[in-house]
Protein backbone atom coordinates (compact mmCIF):
# COMPACT_ATOMS: atom_id res chain seq x y z
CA UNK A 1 127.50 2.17 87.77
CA UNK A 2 126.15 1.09 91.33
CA UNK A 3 125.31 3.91 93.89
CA UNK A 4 128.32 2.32 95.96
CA UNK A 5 130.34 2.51 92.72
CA UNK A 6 130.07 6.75 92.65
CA UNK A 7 130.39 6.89 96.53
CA UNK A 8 133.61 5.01 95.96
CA UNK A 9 134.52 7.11 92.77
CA UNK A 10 133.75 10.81 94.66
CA UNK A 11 136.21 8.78 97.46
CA UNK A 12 138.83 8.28 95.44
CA UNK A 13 138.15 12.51 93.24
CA UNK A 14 138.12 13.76 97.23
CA UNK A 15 141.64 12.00 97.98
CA UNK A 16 143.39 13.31 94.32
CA UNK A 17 141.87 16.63 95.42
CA UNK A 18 143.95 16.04 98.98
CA UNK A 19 146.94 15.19 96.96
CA UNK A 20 146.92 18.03 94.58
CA UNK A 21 146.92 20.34 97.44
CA UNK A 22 149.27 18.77 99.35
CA UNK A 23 151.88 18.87 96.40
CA UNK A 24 150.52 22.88 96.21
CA UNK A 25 152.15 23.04 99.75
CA UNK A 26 155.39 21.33 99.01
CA UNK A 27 158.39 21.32 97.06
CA UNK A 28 160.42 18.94 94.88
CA UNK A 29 163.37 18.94 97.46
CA UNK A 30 160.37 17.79 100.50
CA UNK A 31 159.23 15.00 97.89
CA UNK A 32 162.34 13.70 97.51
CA UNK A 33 164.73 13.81 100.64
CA UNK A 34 164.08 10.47 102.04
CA UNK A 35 165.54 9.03 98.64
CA UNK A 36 168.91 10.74 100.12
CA UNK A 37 168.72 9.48 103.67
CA UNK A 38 169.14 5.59 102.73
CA UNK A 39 168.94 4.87 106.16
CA UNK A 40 165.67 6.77 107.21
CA UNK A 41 164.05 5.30 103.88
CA UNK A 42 165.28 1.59 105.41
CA UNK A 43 163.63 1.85 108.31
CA UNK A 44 160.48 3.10 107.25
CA UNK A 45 160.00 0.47 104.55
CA UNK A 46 160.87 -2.16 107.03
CA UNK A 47 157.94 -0.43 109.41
CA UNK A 48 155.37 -0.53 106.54
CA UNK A 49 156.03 -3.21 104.20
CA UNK A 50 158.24 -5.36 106.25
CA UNK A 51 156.42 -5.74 109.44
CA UNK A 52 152.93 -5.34 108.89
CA UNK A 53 153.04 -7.24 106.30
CA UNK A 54 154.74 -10.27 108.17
CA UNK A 55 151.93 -9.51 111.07
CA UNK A 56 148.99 -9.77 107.82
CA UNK A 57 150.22 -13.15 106.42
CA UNK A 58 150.75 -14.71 110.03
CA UNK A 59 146.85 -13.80 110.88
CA UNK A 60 145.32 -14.62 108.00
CA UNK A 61 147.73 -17.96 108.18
CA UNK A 62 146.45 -18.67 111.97
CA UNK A 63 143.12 -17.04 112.35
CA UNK A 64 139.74 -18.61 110.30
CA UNK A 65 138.98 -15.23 108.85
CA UNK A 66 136.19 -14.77 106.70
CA UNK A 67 137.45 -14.41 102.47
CA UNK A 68 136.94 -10.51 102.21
CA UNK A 69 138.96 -10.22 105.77
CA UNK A 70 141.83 -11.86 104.59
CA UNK A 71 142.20 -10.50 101.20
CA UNK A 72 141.63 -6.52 102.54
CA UNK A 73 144.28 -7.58 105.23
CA UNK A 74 147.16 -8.31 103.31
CA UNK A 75 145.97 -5.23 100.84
CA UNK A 76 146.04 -3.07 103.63
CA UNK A 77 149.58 -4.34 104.85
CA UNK A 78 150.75 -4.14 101.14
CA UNK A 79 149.24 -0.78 100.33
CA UNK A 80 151.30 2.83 100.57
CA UNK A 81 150.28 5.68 103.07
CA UNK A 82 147.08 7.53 102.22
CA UNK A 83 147.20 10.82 101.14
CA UNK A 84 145.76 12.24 103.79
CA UNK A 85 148.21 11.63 106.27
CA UNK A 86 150.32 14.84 105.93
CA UNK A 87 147.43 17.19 108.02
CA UNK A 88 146.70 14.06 110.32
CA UNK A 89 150.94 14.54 110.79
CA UNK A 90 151.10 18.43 110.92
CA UNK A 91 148.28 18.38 113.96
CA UNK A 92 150.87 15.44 115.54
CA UNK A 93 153.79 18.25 115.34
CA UNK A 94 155.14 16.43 112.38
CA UNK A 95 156.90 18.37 109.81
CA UNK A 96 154.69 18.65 106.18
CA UNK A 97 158.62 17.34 104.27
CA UNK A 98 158.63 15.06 106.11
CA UNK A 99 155.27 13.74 105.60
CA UNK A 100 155.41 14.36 101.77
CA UNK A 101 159.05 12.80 101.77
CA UNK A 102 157.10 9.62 103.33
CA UNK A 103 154.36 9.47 100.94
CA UNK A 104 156.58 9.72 97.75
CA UNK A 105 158.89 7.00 99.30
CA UNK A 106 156.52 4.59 100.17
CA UNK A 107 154.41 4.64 96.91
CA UNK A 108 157.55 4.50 94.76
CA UNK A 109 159.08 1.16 96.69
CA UNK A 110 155.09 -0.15 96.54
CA UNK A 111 155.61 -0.37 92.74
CA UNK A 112 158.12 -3.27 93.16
CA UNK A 113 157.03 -4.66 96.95
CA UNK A 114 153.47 -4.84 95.71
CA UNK A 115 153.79 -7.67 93.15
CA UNK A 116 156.31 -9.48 94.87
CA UNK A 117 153.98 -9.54 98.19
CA UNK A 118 151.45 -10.78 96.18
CA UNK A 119 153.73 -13.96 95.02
CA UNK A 120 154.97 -14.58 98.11
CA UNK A 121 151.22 -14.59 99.51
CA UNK A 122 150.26 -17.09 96.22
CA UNK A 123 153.33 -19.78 97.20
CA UNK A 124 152.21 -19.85 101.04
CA UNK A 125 148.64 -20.56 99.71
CA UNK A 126 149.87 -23.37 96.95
CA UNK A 127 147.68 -21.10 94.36
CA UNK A 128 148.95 -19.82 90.97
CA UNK A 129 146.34 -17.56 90.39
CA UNK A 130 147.64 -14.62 92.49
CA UNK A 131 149.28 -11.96 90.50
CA UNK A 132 149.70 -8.26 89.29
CA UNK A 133 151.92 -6.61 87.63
CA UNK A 134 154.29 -3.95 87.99
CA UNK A 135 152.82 -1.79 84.90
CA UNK A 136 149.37 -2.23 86.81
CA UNK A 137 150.70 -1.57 90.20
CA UNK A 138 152.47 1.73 88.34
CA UNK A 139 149.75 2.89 86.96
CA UNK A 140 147.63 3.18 89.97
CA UNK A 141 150.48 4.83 92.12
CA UNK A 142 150.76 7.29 89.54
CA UNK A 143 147.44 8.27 88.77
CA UNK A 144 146.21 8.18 92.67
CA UNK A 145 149.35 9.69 94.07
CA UNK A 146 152.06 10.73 91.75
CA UNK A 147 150.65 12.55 89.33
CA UNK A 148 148.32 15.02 91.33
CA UNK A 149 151.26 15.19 94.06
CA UNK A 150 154.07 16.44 90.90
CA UNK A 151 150.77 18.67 89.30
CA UNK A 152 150.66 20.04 92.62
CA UNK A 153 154.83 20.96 93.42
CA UNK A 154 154.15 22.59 89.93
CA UNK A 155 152.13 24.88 90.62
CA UNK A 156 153.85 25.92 93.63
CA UNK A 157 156.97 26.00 92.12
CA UNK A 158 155.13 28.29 88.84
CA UNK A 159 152.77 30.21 91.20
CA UNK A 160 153.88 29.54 94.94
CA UNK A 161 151.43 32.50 96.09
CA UNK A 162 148.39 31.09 94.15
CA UNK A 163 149.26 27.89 95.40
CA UNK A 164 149.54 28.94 99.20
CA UNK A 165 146.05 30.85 98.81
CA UNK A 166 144.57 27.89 97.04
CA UNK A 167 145.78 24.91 98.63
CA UNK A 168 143.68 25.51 101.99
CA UNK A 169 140.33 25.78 100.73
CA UNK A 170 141.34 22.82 98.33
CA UNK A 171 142.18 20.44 101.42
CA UNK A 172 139.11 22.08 103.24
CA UNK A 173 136.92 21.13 100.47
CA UNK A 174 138.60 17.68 99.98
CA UNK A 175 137.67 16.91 103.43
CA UNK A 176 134.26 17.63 103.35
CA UNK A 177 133.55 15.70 100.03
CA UNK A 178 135.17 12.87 101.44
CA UNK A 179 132.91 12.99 105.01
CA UNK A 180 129.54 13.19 102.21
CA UNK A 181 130.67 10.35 100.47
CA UNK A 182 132.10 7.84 103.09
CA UNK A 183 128.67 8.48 105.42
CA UNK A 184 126.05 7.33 102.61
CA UNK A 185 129.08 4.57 101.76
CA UNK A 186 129.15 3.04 105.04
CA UNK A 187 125.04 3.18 105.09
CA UNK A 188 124.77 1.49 101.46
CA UNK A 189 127.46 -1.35 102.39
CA UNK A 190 125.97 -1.91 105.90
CA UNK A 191 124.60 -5.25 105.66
CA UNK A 192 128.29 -6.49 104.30
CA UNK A 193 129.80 -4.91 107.35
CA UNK A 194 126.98 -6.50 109.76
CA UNK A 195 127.18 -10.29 108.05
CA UNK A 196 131.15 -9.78 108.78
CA UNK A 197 130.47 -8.45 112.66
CA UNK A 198 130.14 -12.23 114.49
CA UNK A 199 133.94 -12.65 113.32
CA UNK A 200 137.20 -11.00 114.21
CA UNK A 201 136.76 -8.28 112.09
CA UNK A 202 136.90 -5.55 114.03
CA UNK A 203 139.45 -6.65 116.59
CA UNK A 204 141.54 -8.19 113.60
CA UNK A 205 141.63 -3.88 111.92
CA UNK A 206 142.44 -2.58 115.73
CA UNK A 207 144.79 -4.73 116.09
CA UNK A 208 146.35 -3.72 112.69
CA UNK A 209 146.27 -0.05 113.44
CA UNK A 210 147.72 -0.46 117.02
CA UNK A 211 150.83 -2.93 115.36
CA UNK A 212 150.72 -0.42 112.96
CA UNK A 213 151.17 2.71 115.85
CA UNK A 214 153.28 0.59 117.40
CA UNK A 215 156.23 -0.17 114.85
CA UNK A 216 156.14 2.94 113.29
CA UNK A 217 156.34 4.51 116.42
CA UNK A 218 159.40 1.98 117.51
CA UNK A 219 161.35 2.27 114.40
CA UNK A 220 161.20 5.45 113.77
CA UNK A 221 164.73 7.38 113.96
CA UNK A 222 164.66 8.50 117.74
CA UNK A 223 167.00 11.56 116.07
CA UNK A 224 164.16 12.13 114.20
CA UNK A 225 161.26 14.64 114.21
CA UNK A 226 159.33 12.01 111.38
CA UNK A 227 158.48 9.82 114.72
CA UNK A 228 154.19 10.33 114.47
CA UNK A 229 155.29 10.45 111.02
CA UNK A 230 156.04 6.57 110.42
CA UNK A 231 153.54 5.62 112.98
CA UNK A 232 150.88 6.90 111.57
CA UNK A 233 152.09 5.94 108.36
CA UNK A 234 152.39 2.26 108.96
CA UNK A 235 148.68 2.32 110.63
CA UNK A 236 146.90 3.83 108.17
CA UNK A 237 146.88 2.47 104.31
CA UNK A 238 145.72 4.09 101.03
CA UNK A 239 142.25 2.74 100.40
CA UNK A 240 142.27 3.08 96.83
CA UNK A 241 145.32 1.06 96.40
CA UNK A 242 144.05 -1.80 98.98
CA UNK A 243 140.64 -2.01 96.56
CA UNK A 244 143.10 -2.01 93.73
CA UNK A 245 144.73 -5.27 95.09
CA UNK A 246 142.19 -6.69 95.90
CA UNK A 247 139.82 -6.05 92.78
CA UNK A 248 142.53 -7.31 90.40
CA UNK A 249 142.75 -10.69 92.04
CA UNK A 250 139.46 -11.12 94.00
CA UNK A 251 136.68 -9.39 91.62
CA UNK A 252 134.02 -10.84 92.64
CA UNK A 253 134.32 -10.39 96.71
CA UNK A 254 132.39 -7.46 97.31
CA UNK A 255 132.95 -7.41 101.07
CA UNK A 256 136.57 -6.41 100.69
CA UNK A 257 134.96 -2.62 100.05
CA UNK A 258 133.48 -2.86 103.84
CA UNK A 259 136.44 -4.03 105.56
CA UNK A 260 138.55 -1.34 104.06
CA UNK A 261 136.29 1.28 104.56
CA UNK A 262 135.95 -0.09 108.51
CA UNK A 263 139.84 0.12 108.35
CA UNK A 264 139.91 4.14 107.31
CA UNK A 265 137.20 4.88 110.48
CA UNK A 266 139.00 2.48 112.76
CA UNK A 267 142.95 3.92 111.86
CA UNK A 268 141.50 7.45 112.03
CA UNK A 269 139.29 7.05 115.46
CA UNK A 270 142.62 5.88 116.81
CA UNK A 271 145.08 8.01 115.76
CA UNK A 272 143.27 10.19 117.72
CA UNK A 273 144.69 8.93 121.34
CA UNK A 274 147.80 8.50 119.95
CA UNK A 275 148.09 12.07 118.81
CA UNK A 276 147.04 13.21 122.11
CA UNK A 277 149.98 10.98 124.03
CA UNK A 278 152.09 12.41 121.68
CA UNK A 279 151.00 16.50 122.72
CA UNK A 280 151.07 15.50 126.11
CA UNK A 281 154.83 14.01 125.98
CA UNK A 282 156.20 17.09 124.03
CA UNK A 283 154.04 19.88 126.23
CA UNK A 284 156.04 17.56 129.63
CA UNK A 285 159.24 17.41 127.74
CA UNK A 286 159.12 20.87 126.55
CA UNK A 287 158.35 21.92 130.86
CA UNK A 288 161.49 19.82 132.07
CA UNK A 289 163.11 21.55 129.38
């Protein structure tokens, strides 16, 4: 295995770490309550997988993007919420159900929208060589997010004051592993990035994550309290499902790894405004209150 291959592999240990102790925070009932609010779950599937993905095909269909652009776009628009979004949710005001609710959701409907993306992609390209099953697009969910996620509402609901004690450090200690491994990532796969920099990458991933913002923020149940919720959500895409995709079809284009990994920075540097709009219109809201 390729330096870059263990970077990617201590990425992808550092996010099941982030799911475990999310799940060590949460509760069956959090995981599941957006499968009993049909409508909530409608409009947040329409943000993610509906949308975004309509705004992927009709760039990649109208922009000359280079290969690896194209492919991690419609990945990206394809791929569930990452993992880490429940503490990038809770600084936002967000509730932690909610967020958890989200992330169950969305991976569960990804199972079925993720192969049937795909084939729409393959007809609008006149290919037949586009494909992946639902048993392959199940066993990834499962093993990235699932699995650690019910491991983790286990042990909370077996030893909910182990898990409360544990579950901080864990996340603390996710986070750092993934900063050590995504900083000697981005220096390893910087000449990909650079050969990719004369195009529209970059503005092609800002304008994903501001879309992404955008809708989430826009369809989100104004009743709601999931609001930063959705739109971060819909920005930001699991980057282990988005290699996934793309490996599966596209093996041999190596510069897919760069353009997600640009996406992750370029989501997460942005969030960051939207996070403070979003503390300054609650702390005005809360004084006219």
């Amino acid at each position: 295995m390729t330096f870059a291959g263990l970077l990617i592999l201590a990425i992808k240990a550092s996010i099941l770490l982030m799911v475990l102790s999310i799940g060590m925070s949460s509760t069956l009932q959090d995981a599941t309550a957006m499968f009993r609010r049909p409508r909530l779950l409608l409009r947040s599937a329409l943000a993610m997988y509906g949308v975004m993905f309509v705004f992927a095909v009709v760039v990649v269909q109208v922009l000359d993007l280079h290969p690896a652009i194209e492919i991690a776009l419609v990945a990206l628009s394809l791929s569930p919420i990452p993992p880490l979004l429940p503490k990038k949710v809770l600084h936002a005001g967000g509730p932690m159900p909610a967020a958890v609710s989200l992330v169950t959701a969305m991976s569960v409907l990804a199972i079925v929208i993720v192969p049937l993306g795909i084939a729409f992609v393959d007809l609008l390209a006149t290919r037949r060589d586009l494909s992946m099953p639902v048993s392959r697009v199940a066993m990834v969910i499962v093993a990235m997010i699932l699995a650690p996620l019910a491991v983790g509402i286990g042990v909370h609901r077996a030893w909910p004051r182990f898990a409360d004690r544990v579950a901080p450090p864990l996340r603390r200690a996710a986070n750092i592993s993934l900063g050590v491994a995504v900083i000697p990532l981005l220096v390893v796969i910087w000449p990909r990035i650079a050969a990719m920099l004369p195009t529209a990458m970059i503005l092609v991933l800002v304008l994903f994550a501001v879309v992404g913002m955008a809708v989430g923020h826009v369809l989100a149940d104004p009743a709601e309290s999931h609001r930063e919720v959705l739109a971060l959500s819909t920005s930001a895409r699991h980057p282990g499902m988005a290699l996934a995709i793309a490996g599966f079809n596209f093996p041999d284009e190596r510069g897919v790894i760069a353009v997600v990994a640009c996406h992750v920075i370029i989501s997460g540097v942005l969030a960051i405004p939207y996070l403070k709009w979003q503390e300054k219109r609650a702390a005005r809201g809360a004084s006219t209150a």
